[in-house]
Protein backbone atom coordinates (compact mmCIF):
# COMPACT_ATOMS: atom_id res chain seq x y z
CA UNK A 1 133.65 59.15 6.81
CA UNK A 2 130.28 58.56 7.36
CA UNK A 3 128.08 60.89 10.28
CA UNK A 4 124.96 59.95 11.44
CA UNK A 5 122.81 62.52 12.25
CA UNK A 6 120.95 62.10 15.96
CA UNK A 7 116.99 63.24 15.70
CA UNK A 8 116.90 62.74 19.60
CA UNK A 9 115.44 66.43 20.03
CA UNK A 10 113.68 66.77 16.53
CA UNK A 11 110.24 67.14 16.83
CA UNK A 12 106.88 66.66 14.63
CA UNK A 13 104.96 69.94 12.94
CA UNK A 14 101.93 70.64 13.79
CA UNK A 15 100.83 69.09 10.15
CA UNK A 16 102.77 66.12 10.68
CA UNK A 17 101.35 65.55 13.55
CA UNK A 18 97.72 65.87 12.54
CA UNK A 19 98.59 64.04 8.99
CA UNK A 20 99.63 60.67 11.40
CA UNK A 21 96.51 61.03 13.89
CA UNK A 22 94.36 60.59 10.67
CA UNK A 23 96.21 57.77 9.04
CA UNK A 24 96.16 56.49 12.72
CA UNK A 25 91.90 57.06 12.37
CA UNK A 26 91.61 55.86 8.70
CA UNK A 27 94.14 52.73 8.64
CA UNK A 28 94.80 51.07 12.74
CA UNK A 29 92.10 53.25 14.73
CA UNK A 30 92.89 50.19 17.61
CA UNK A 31 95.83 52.32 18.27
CA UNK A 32 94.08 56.12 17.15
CA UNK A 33 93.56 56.90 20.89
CA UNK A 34 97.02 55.64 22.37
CA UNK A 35 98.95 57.97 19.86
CA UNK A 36 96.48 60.77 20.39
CA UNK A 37 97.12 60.53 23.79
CA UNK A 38 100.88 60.27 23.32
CA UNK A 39 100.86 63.33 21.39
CA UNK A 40 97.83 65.64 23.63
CA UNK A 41 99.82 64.74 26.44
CA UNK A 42 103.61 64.19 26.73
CA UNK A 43 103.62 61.00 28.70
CA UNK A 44 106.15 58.53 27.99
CA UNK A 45 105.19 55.65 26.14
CA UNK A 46 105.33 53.20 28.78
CA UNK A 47 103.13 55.66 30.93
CA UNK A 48 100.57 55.92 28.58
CA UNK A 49 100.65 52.07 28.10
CA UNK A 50 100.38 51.14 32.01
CA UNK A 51 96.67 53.37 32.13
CA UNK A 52 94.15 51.88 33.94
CA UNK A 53 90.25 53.16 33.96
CA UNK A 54 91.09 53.42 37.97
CA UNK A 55 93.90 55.68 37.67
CA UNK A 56 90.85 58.51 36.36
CA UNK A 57 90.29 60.92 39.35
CA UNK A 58 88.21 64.06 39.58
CA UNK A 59 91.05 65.92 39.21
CA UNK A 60 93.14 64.22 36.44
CA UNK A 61 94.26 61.44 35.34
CA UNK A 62 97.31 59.84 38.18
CA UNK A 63 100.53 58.98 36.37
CA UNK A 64 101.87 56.57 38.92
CA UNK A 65 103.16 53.55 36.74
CA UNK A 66 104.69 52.35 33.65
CA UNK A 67 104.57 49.01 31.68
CA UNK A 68 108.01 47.80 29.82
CA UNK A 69 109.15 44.78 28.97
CA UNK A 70 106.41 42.86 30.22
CA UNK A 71 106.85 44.46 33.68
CA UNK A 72 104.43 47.38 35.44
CA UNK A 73 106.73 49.19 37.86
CA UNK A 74 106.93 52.96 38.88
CA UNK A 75 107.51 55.45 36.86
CA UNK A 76 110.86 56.49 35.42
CA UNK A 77 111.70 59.17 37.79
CA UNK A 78 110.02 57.21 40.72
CA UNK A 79 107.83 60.17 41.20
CA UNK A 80 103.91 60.53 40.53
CA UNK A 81 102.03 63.68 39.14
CA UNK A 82 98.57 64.14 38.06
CA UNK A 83 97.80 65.22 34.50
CA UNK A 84 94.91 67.76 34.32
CA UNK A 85 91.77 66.39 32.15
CA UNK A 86 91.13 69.01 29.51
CA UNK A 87 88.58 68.59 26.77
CA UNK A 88 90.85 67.05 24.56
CA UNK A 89 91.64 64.40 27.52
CA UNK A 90 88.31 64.06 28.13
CA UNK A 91 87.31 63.66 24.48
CA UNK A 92 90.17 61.02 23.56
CA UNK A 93 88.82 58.76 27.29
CA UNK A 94 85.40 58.99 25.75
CA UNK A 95 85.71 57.60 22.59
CA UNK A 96 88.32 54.83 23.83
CA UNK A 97 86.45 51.55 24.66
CA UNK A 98 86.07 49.90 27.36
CA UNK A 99 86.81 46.41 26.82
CA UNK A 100 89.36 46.07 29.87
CA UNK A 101 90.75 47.61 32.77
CA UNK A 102 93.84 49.18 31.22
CA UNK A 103 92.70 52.13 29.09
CA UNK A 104 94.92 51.29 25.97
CA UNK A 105 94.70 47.93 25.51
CA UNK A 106 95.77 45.63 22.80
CA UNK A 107 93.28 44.02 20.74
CA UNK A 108 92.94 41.28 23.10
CA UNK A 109 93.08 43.25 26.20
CA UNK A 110 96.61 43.12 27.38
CA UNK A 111 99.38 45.82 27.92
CA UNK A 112 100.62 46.83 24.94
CA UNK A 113 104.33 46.21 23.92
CA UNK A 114 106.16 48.87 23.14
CA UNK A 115 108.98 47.40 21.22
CA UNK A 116 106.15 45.18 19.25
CA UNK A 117 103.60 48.26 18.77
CA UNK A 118 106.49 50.04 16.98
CA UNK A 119 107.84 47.52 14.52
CA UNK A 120 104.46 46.28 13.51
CA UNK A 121 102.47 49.74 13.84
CA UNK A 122 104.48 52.89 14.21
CA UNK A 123 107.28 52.43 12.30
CA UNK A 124 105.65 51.14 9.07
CA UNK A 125 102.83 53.96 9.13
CA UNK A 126 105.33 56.99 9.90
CA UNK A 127 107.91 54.97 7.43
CA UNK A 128 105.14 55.11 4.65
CA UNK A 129 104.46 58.38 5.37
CA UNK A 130 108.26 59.45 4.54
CA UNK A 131 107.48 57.72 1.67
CA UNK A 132 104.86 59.30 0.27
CA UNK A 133 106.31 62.89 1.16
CA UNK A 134 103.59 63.42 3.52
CA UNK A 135 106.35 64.06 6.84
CA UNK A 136 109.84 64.90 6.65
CA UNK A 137 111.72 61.96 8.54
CA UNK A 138 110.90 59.02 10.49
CA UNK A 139 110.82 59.34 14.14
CA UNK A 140 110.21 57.43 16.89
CA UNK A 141 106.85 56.91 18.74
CA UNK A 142 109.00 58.86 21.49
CA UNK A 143 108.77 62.28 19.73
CA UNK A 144 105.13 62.61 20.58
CA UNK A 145 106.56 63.49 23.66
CA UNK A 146 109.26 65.54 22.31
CA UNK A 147 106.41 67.20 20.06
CA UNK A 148 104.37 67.77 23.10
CA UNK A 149 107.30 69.87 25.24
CA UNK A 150 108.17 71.92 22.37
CA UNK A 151 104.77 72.98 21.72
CA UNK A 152 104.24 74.04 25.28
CA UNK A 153 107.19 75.81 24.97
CA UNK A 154 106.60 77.51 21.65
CA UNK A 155 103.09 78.82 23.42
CA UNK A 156 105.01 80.58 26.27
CA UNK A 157 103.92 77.82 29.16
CA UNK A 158 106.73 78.21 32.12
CA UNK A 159 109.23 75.25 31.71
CA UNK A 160 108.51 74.87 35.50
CA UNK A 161 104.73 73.84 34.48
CA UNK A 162 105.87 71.50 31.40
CA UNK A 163 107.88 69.55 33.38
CA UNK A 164 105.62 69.02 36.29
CA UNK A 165 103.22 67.71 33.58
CA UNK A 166 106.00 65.31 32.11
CA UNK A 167 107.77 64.71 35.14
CA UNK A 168 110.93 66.31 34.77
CA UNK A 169 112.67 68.64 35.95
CA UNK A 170 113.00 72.28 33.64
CA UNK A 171 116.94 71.44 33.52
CA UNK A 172 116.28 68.30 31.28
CA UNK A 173 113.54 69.86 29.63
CA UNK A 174 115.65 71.93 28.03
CA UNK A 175 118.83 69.64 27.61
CA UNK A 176 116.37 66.55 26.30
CA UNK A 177 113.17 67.76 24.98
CA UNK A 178 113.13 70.99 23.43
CA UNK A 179 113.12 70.71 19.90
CA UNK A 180 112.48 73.47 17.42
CA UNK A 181 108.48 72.86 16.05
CA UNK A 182 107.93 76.30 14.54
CA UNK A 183 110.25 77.40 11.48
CA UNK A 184 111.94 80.63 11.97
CA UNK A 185 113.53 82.65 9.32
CA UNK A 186 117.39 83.03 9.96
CA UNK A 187 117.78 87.04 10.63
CA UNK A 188 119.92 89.05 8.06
């Protein structure tokens, strides 16, 4: 009988993470900013995809829309929330370019498709990556977010903060998110 194992709640290290940022910087920069934003911030994908230079307020940055399947609509819960700008934020929205209204744009300017971005980016960088023993597994562009919870939750930020940042509630948080990002020694 053969099992397949489900990585829903596996997450990226810290080093795996930083390893694909800089093949992100050294071999499709286009997309450096997109993923660095995926990763500094939790967002889903289609989130992160549906940013427009508007949606920048003094006081964050206003999740209030996604993009999939060649359709902007609300967000997945149906619920906004603002995303604090941090230096990080700040640094990734000054280096991005601004070539269009939508913040991550593909190279000519449109929404980016998720389904395309990952067979003909993500998937053959991260897939490489396996390759060349450089990250344990292949997962999918989703895990940023995944990697994002489980850091906040490995540096002792309340679950009822995360989620208000993701927009979730702490309930799925912990049934859907949380994976395990720091190794622990098994006790004994």
């Amino acid at each position: 009988i053969q099992r397949t194992i489900k990585n829903d709640n596996e997450v990226f290290n810290n080093n795996e993470k930083l390893i694909i940022l800089d093949t992100y910087l050294n071999k499709c920069i286009h997309y450096y900013g997109f993923v660095r934003f995926l990763f500094a911030t939790g967002c889903r994908p289609e989130e992160v995809i549906a940013l427009e230079w508007s949606d920048i307020k003094d006081d964050g940055i206003s999740i209030t829309k996604a993009y999939s399947r060649q359709t902007l609509k609300s967000t997945k819960t149906g619920k906004n929330r603002i995303i604090p700008l941090n230096n990080t934020l700040i640094d990734i929205l000054d280096n991005q370019p601004k070539v269009s209204s939508i913040i991550f744009p593909t190279t000519k300017g449109n929404y980016i498709d998720l389904s395309n971005f990952g067979v003909t980016s993500w998937k053959p960088l991260t897939t490489d990556l396996v390759q060349q023993g450089k990250i344990r597994r292949y997962l999918s562009v989703y895990h940023c977010r995944h990697t994002f919870i489980s850091e906040c939750l490995d540096k002792k930020i309340p679950v009822q903060q995360i989620a208000k940042w993701v927009g979730n509630s702490p309930e799925i948080i912990y049934r859907n998110y949380a994976g395990i990002s720091t190794e622990y020694e098994f006790p004994g």
